[in-house]
C-alpha atoms as a PDB file:
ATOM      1  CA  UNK A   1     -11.222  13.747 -26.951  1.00  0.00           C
ATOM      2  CA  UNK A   2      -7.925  12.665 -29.456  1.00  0.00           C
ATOM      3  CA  UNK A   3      -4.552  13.940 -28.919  1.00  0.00           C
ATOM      4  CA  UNK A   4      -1.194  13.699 -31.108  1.00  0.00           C
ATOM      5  CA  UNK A   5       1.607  12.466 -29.180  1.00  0.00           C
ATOM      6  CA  UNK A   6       5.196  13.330 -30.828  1.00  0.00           C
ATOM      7  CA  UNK A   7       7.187  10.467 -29.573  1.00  0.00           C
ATOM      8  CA  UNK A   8      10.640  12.189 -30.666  1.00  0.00           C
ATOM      9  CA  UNK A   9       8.954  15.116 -28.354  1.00  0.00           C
ATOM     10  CA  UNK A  10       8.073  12.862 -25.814  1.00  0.00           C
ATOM     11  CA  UNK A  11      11.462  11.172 -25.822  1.00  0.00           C
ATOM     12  CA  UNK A  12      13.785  13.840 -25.453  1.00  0.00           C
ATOM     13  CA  UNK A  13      11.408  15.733 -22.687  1.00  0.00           C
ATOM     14  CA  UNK A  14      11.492  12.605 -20.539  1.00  0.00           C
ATOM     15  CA  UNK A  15      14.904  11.808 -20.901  1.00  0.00           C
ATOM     16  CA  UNK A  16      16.384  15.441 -20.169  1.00  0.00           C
ATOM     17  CA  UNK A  17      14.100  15.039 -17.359  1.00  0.00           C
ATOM     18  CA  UNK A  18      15.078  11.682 -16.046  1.00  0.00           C
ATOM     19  CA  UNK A  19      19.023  13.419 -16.626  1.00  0.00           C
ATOM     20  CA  UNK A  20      18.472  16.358 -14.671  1.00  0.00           C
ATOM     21  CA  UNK A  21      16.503  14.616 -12.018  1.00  0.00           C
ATOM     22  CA  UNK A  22      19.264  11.936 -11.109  1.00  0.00           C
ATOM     23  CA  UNK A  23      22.078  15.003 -11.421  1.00  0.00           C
ATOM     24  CA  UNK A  24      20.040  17.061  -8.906  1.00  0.00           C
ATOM     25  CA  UNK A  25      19.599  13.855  -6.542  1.00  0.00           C
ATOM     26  CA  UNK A  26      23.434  13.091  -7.119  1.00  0.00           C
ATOM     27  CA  UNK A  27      24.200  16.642  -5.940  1.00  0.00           C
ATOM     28  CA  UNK A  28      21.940  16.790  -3.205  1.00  0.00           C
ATOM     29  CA  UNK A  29      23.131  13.092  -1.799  1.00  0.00           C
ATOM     30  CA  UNK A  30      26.700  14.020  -2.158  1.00  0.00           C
ATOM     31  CA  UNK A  31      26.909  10.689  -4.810  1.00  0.00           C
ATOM     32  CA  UNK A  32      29.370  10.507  -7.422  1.00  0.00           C
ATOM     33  CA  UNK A  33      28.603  12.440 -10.448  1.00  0.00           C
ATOM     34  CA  UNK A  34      28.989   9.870 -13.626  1.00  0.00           C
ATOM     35  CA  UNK A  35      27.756  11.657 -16.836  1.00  0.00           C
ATOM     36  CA  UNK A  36      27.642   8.194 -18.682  1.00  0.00           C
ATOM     37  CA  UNK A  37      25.457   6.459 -16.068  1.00  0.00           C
ATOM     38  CA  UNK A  38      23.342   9.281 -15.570  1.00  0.00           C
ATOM     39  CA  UNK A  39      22.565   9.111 -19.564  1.00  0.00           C
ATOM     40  CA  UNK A  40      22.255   5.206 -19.279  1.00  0.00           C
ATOM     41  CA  UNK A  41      19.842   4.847 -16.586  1.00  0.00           C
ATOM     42  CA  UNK A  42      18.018   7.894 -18.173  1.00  0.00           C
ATOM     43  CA  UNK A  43      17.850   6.260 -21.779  1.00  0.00           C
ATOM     44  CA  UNK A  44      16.543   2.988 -19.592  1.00  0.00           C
ATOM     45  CA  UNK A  45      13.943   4.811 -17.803  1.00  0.00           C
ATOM     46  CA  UNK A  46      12.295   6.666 -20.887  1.00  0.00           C
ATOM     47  CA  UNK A  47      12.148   3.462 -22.919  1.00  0.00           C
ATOM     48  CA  UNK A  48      11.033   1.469 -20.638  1.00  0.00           C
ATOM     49  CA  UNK A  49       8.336   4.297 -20.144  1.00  0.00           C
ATOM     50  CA  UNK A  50       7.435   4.554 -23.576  1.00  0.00           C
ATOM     51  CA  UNK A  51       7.170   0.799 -23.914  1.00  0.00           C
ATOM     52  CA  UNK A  52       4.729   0.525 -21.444  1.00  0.00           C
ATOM     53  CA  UNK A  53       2.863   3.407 -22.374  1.00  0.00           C
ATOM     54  CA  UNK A  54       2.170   1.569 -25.763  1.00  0.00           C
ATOM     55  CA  UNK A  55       1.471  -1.645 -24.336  1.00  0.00           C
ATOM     56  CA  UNK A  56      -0.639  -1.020 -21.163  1.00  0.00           C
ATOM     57  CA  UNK A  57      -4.025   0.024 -21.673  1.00  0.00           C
ATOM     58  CA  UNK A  58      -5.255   1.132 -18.093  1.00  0.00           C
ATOM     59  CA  UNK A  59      -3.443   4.456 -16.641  1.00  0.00           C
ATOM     60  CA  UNK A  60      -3.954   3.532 -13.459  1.00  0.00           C
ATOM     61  CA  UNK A  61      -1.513   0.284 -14.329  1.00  0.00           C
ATOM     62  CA  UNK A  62       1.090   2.762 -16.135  1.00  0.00           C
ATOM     63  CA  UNK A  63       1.531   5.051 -13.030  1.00  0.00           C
ATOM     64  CA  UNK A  64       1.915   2.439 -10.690  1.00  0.00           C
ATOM     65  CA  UNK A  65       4.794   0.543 -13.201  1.00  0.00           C
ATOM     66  CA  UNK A  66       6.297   4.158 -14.034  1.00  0.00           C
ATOM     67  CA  UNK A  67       6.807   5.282 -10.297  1.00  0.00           C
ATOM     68  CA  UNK A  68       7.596   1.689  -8.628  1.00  0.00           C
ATOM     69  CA  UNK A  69       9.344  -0.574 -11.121  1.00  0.00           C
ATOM     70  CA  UNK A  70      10.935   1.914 -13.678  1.00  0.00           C
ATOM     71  CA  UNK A  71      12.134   4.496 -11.303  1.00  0.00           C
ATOM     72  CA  UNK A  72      13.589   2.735  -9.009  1.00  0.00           C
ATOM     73  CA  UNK A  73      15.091   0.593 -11.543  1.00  0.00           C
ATOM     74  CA  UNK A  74      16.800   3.860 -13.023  1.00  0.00           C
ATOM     75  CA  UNK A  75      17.810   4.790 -10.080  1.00  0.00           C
ATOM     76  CA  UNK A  76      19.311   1.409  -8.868  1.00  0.00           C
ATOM     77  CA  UNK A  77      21.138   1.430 -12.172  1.00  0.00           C
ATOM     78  CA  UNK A  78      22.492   5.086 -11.515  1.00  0.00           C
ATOM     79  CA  UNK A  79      24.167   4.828  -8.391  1.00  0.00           C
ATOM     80  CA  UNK A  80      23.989   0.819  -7.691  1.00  0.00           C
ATOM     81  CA  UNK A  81      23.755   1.327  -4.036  1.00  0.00           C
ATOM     82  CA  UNK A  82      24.494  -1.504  -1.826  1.00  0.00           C
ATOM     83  CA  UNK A  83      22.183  -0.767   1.435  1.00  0.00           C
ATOM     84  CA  UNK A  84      18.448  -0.392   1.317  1.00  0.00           C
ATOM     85  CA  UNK A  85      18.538   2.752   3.278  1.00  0.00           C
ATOM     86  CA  UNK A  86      21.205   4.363   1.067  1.00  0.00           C
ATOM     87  CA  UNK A  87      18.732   3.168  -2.040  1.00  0.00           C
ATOM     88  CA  UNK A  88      15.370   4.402  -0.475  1.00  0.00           C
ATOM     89  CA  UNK A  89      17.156   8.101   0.144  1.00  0.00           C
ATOM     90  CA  UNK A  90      18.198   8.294  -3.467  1.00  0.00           C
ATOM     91  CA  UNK A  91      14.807   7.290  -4.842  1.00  0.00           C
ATOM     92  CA  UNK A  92      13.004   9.942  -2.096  1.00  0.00           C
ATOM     93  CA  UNK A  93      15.437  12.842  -3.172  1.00  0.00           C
ATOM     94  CA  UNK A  94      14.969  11.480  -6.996  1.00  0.00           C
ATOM     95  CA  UNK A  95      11.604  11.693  -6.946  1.00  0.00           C
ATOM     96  CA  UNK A  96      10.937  14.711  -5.125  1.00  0.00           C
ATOM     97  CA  UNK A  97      13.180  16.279  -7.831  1.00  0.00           C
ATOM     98  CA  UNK A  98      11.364  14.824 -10.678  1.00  0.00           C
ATOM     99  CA  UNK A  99       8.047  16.369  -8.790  1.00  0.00           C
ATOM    100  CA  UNK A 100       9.229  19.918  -9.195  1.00  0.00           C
ATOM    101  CA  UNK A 101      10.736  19.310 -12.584  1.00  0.00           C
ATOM    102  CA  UNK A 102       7.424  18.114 -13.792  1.00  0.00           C
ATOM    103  CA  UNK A 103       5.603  21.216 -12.229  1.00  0.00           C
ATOM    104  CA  UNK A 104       7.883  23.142 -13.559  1.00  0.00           C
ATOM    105  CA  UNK A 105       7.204  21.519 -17.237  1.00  0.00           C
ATOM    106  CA  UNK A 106       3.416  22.021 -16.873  1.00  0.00           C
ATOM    107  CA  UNK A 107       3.946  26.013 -16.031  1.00  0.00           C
ATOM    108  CA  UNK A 108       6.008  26.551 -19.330  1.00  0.00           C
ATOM    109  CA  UNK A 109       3.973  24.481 -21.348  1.00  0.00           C
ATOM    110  CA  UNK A 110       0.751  26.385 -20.507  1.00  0.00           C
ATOM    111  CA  UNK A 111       2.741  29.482 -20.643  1.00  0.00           C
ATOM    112  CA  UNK A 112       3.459  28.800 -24.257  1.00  0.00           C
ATOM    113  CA  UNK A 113       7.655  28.249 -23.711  1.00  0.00           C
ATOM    114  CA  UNK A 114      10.058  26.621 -26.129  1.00  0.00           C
ATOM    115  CA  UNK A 115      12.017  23.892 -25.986  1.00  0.00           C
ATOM    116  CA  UNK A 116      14.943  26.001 -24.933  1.00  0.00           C
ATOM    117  CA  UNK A 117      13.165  27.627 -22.686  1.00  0.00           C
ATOM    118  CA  UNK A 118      12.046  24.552 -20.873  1.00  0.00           C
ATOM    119  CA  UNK A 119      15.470  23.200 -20.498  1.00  0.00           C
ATOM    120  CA  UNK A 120      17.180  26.435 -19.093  1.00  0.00           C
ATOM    121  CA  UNK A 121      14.026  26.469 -16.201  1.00  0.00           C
ATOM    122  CA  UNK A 122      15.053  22.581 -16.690  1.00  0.00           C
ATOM    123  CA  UNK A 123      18.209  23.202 -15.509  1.00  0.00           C
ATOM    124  CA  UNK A 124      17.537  26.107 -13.027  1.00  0.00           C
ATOM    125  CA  UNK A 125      15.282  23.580 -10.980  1.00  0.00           C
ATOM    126  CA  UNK A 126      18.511  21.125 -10.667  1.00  0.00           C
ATOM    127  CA  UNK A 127      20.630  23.791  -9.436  1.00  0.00           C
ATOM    128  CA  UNK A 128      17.713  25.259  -6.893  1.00  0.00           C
ATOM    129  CA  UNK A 129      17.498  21.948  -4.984  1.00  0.00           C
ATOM    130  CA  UNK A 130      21.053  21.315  -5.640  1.00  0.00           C
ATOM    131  CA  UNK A 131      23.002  24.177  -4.201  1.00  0.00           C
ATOM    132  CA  UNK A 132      20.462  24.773  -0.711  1.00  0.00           C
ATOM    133  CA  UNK A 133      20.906  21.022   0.229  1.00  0.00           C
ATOM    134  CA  UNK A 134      25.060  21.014  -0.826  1.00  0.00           C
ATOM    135  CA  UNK A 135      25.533  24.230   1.595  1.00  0.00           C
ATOM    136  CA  UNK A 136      23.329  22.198   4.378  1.00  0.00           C
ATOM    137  CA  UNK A 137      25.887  19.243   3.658  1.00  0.00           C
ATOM    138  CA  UNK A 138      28.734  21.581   3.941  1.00  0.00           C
ATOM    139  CA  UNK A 139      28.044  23.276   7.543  1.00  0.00           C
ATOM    140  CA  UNK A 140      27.553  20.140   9.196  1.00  0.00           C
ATOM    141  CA  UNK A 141      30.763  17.806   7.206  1.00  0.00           C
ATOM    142  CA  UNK A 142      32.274  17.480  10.494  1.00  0.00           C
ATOM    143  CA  UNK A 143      29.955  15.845  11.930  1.00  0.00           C
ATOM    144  CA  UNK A 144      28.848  13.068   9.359  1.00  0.00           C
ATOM    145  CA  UNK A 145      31.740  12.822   6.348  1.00  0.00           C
ATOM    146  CA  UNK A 146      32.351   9.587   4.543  1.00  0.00           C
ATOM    147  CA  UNK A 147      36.378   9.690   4.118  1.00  0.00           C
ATOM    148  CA  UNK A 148      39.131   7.646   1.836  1.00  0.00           C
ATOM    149  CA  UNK A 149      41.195   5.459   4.455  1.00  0.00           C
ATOM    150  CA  UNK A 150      43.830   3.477   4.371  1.00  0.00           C
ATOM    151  CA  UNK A 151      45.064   0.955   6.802  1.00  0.00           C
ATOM    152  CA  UNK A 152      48.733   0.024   7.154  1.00  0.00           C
ATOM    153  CA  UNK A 153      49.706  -3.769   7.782  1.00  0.00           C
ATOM    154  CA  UNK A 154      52.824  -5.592   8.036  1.00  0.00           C
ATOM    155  CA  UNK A 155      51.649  -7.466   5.154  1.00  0.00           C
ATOM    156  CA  UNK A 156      50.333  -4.562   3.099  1.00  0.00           C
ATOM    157  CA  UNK A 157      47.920  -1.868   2.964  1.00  0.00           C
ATOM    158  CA  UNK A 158      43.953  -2.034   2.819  1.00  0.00           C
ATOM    159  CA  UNK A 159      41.413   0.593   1.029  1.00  0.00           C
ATOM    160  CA  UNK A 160      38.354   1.384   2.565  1.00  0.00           C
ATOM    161  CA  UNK A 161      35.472   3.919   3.183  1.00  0.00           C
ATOM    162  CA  UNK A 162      35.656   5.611   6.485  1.00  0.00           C
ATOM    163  CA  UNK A 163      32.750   7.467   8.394  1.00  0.00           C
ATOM    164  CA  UNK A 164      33.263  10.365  10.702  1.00  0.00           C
ATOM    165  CA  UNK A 165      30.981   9.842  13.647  1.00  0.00           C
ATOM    166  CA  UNK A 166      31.156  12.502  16.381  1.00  0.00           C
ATOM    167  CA  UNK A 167      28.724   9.856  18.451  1.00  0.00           C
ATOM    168  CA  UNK A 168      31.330   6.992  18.910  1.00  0.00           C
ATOM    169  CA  UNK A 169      33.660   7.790  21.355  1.00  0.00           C
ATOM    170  CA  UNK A 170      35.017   4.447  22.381  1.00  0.00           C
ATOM    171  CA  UNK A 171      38.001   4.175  24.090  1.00  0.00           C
ATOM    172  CA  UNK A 172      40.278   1.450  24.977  1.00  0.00           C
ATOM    173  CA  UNK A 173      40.919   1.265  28.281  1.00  0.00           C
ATOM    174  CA  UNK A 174      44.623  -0.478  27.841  1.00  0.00           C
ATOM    175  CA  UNK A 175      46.224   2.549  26.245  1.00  0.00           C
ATOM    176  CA  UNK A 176      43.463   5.065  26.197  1.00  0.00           C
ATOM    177  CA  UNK A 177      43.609   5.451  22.278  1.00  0.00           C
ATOM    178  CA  UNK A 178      40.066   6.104  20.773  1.00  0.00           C
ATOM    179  CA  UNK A 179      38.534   2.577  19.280  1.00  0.00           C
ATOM    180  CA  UNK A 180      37.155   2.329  15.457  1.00  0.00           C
ATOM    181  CA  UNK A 181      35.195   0.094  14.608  1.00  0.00           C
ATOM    182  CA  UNK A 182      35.298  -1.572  10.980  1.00  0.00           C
ATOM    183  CA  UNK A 183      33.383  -4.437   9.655  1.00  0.00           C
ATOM    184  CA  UNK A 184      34.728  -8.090  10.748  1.00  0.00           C
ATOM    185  CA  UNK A 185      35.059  -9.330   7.343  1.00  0.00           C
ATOM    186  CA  UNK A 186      37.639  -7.161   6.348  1.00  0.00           C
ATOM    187  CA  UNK A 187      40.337  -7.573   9.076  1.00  0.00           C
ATOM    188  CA  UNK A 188      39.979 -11.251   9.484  1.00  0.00           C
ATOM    189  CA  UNK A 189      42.216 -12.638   7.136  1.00  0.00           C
ATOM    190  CA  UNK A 190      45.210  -9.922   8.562  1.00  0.00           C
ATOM    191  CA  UNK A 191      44.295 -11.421  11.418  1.00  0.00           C
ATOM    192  CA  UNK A 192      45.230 -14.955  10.252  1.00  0.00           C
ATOM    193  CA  UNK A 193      48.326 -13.729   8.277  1.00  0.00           C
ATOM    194  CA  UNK A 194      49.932 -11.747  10.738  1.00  0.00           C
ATOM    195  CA  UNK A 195      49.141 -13.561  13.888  1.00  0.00           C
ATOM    196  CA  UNK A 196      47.469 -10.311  15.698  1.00  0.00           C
ATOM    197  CA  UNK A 197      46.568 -10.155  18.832  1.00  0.00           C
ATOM    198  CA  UNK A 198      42.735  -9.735  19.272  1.00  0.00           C
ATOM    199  CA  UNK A 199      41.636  -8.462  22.933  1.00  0.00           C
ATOM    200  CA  UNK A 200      38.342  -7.519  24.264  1.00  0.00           C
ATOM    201  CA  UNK A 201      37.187  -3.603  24.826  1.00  0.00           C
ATOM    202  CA  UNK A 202      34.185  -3.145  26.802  1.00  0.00           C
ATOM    203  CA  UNK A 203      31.485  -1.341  25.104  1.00  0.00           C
ATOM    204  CA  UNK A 204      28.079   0.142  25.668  1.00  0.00           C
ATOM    205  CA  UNK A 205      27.097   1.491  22.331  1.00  0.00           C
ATOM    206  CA  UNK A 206      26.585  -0.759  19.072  1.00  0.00           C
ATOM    207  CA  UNK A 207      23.018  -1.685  20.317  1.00  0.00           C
ATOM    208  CA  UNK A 208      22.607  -3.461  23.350  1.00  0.00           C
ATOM    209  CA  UNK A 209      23.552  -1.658  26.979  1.00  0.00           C
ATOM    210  CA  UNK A 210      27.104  -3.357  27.398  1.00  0.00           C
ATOM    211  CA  UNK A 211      29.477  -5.916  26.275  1.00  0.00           C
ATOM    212  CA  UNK A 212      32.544  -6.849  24.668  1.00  0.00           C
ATOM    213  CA  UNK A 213      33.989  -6.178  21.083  1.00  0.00           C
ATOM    214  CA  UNK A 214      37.112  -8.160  19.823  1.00  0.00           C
ATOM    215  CA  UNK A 215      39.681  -5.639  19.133  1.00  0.00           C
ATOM    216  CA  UNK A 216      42.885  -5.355  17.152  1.00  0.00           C
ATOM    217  CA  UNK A 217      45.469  -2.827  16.650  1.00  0.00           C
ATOM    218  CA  UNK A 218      47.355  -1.818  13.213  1.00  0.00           C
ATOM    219  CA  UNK A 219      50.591  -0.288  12.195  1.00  0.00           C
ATOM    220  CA  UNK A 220      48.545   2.909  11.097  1.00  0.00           C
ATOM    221  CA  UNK A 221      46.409   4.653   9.610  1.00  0.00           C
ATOM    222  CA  UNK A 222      45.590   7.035   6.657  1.00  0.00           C
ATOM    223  CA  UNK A 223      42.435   9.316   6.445  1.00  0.00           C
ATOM    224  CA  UNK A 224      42.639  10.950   3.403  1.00  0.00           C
ATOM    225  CA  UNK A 225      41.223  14.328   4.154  1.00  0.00           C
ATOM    226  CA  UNK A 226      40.773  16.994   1.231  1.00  0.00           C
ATOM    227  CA  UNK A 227      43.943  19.111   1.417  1.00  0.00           C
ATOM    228  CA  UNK A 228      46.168  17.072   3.410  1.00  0.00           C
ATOM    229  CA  UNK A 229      45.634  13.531   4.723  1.00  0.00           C
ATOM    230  CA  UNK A 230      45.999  12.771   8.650  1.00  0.00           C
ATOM    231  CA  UNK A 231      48.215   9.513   9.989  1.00  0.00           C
ATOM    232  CA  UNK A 232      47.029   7.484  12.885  1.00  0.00           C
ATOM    233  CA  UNK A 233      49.545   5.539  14.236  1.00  0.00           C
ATOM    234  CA  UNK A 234      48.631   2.333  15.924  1.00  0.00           C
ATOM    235  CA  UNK A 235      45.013   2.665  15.688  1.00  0.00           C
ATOM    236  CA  UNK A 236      43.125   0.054  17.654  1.00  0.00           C
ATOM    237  CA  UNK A 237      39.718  -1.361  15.765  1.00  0.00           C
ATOM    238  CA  UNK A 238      36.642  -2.797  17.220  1.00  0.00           C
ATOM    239  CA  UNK A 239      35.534  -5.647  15.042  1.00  0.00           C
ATOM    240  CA  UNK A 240      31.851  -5.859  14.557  1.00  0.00           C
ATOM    241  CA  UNK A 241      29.360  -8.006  12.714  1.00  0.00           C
ATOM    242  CA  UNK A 242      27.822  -6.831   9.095  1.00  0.00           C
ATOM    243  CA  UNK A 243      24.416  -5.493  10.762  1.00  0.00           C
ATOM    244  CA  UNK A 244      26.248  -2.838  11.781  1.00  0.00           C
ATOM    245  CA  UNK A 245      26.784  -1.763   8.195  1.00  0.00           C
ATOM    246  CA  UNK A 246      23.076  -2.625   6.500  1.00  0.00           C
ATOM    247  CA  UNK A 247      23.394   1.167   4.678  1.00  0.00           C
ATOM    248  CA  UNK A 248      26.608  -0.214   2.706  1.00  0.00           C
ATOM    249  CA  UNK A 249      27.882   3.486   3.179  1.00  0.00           C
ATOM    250  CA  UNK A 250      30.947   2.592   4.916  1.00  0.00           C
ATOM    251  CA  UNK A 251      33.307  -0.482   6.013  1.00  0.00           C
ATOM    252  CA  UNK A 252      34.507   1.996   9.651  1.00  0.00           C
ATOM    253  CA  UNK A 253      33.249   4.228  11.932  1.00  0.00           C
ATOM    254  CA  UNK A 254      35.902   6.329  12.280  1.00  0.00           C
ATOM    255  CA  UNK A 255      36.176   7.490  16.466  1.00  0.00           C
ATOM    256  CA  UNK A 256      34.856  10.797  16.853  1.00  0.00           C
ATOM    257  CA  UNK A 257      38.007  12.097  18.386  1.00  0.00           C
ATOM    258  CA  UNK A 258      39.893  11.160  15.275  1.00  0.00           C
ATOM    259  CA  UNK A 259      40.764  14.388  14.202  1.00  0.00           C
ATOM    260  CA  UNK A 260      41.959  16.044  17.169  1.00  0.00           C
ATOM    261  CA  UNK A 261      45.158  14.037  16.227  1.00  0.00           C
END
């Protein structure tokens, strides 16, 4: 049995698709919402779809190149996530979307709807997974929210990603000021500059039953809260080693009795 495949049809289905799939998966993550990469990695994944559509013979081959190499490339290309676990949650949530967004294709197409049609229910899919998943995201901020921060030095200030974590509740017993902990890398060379004193907090909860985390304390402290931002001043930070940090969501855990400052 023959068929006639528009490929200007075909095109601009897949690619509105692809669009509304990665802004639905942006919403529902919480990621950055970048218009032009969404309509990059889009235009990537529909011609690289098409091209293998016209050059692979077995369907079975197709598939398997469509959902493993080009969709995760489109993705990758989207949000350019640095952590594997940060990656595979944005292709899950991605694909899931694209899921209902092809059912949802299938129902208008055998219900005889228009183009127009299609892209309103289009549409109305993105905003169904997006806006039960943001409210989710919204009860429970306090408990896991990635913040702006920004640490005060002698010799200047540093930018970094902060993450709220209710579960570390370190605290330094010279002082009694809640412990962050941020990734080595990053404070070592402050440490060389400024000559700071590094000291050892004992610890029993960055994955092994006890031990001792080199420790260092700053002039402050920003966390740049929406509304108002909240100073720390001399904030004490565990360093710890990169493993720590495999999702690439943050560069600190931010104490969990941060913001009862």
């Amino acid at each position: 049995m023959g068929y006639v495949l528009y490929a200007d049809i075909w095109f601009l289905t897949n690619f509105t698709m692809d669009s509304i799939a990665l802004f639905a998966a942006g919403k529902v993550m919480g990621e950055p919402i970048r218009l032009g990469r969404i309509c990059i990695s889009s235009l990537v994944g529909t011609l690289a779809s098409m091209f293998l559509f016209f050059q692979l013979t077995d369907e079975t081959l197709y598939q398997l190149c469509v959902h493993f190499l080009v969709n995760p490339l489109m993705v990758w290309l989207c949000w350019r996530s640095r952590g594997k676990k940060a990656f595979l949650a944005q292709w899950s949530v991605t694909y899931l979307s694209y899921i209902l967004l092809g059912g949802l294709l299938e129902w208008g197409m055998e219900h005889g709807a228009g183009l127009g049609q299609l892209f309103l229910c289009l549409l109305g899919a993105a905003l169904f997974l997006a806006v039960p998943f943001r409210m989710l995201k919204y009860l429970k901020r306090e408990k896991e929210t990635i913040y702006d921060l920004l640490l005060v030095t002698r010799e200047g200030n540093l930018s970094v990603k902060g993450f709220y974590d209710t579960g570390n509740l370190l605290v330094d017993p010279l002082g009694g000021r809640p412990v962050h902990i941020i990734r080595k890398q990053i404070l070592w060379e402050q440490i060389e500059k400024e000559g700071l004193p590094v000291r050892l907090v004992p610890f029993h909860s960055l994955g092994q039953e006890s031990g001792l985390l080199k420790a260092v304390t700053l002039e402050g402290m920003y966390i740049l809260r929406e509304g108002h931002p909240l100073y720390l001043k001399k904030p004490v930070f565990g360093m710890a080693e990169e493993t720590l940090f495999q999702d690439g969501r943050c560069d600190v855990i931010l104490n969990g009795k941060s913001m009862e400052n």
